[in-house]
Protein backbone atom coordinates (compact mmCIF):
# COMPACT_ATOMS: atom_id res chain seq x y z
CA UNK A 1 56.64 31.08 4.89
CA UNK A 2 53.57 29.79 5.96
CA UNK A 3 50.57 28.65 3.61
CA UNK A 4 47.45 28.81 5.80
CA UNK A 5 44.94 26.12 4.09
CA UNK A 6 41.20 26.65 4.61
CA UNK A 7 39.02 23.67 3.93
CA UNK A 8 35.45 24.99 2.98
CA UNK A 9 32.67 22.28 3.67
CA UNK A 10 30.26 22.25 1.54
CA UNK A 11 26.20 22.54 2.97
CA UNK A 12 24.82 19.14 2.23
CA UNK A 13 21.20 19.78 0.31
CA UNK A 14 18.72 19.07 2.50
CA UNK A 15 14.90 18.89 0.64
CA UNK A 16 11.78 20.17 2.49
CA UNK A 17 10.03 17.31 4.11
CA UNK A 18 7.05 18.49 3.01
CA UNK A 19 7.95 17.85 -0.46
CA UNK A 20 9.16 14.62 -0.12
CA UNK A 21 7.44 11.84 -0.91
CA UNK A 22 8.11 9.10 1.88
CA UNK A 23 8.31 6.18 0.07
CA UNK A 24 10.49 6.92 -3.43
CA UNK A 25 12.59 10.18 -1.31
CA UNK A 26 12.05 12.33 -4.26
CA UNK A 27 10.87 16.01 -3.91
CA UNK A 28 7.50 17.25 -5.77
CA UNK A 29 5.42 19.94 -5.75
CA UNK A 30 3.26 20.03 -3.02
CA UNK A 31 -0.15 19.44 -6.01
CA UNK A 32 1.65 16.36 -6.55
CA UNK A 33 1.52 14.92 -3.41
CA UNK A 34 -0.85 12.86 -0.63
CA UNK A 35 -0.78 13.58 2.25
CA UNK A 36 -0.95 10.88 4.96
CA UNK A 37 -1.14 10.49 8.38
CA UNK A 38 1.92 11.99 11.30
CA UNK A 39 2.61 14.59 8.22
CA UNK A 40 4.30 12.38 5.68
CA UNK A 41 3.37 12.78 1.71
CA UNK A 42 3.43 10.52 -0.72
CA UNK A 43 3.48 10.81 -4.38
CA UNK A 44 0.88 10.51 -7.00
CA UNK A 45 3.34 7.52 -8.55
CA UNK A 46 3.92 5.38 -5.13
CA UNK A 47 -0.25 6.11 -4.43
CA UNK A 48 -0.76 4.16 -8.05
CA UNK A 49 1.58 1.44 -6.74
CA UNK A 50 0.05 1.32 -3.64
CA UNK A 51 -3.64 0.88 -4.63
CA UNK A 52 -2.14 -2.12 -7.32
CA UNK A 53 -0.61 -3.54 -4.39
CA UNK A 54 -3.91 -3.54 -2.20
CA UNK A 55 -5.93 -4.54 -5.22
CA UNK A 56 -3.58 -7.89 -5.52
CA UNK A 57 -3.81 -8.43 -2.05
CA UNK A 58 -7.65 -7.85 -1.42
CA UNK A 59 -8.16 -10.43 -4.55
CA UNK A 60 -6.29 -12.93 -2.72
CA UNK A 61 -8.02 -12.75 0.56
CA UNK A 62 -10.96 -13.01 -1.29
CA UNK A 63 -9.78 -16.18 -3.14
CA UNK A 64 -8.65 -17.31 0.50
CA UNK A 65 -12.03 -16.74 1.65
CA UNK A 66 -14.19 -18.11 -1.11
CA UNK A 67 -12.29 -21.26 -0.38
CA UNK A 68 -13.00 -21.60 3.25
CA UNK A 69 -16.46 -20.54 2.79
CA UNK A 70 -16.82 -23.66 0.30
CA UNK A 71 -14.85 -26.06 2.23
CA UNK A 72 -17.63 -25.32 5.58
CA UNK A 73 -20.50 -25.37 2.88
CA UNK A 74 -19.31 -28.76 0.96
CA UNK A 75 -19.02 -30.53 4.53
CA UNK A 76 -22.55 -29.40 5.45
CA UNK A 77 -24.62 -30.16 2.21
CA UNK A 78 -22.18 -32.56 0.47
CA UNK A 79 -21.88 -30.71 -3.09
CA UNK A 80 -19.66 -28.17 -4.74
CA UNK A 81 -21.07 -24.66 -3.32
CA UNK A 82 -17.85 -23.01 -5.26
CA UNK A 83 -20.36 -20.39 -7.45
CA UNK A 84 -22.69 -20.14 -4.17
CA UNK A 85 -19.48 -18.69 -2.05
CA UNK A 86 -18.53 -16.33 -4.49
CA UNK A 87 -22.16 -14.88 -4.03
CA UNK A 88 -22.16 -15.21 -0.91
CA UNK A 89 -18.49 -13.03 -0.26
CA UNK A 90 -19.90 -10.48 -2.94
CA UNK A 91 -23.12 -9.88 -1.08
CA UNK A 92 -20.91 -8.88 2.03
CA UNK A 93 -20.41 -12.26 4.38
CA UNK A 94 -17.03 -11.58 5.96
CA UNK A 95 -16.32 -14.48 8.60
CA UNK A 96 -14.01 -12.78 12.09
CA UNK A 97 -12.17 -14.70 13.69
């Protein structure tokens, strides 16, 4: 007697990219996502995180900057121009290198 054995394999869930979000690989609605450049989403959640992230990292190029900025001012007039830099970077001075 023969017992013929049939081995089913199951279809591995695949989500629709375009609800996705890129970063976390979770699936939202599509109202829930951003959508970002080469077609990738992200969602509302990772956005939040992102913009903290930026926000942390702008504040310390600033602080970098301010520094600098006092460091060439000091040398040249020989006092603490700490509160004049910070003006100074508000009011748009950005120094490229």
């Amino acid at each position: 007697m023969t017992i013929w054995t049939c081995i089913h394999e199951m279809a591995k869930y695949e989500p629709d990219p375009k609800t996705l979000c890129c970063l976390c690989k979770e699936c939202f609605l599509p109202s829930y996502l951003i959508t970002i450049p080469e077609g990738k989403n992200i969602c509302i959640k990772c956005g939040k995180l992102l913009g903290e992230i930026a926000e942390k990292k702008q504040a310390e190029i600033k602080k970098g900057d301010i520094e600098r900025m006092t460091e060439i001012i000091e040398s040249r007039i020989g006092c603490s121009p700490k509160p004049l830099a910070g003006w100074l970077y508000d009011a748009g001075y950005r120094k490229v290198e």
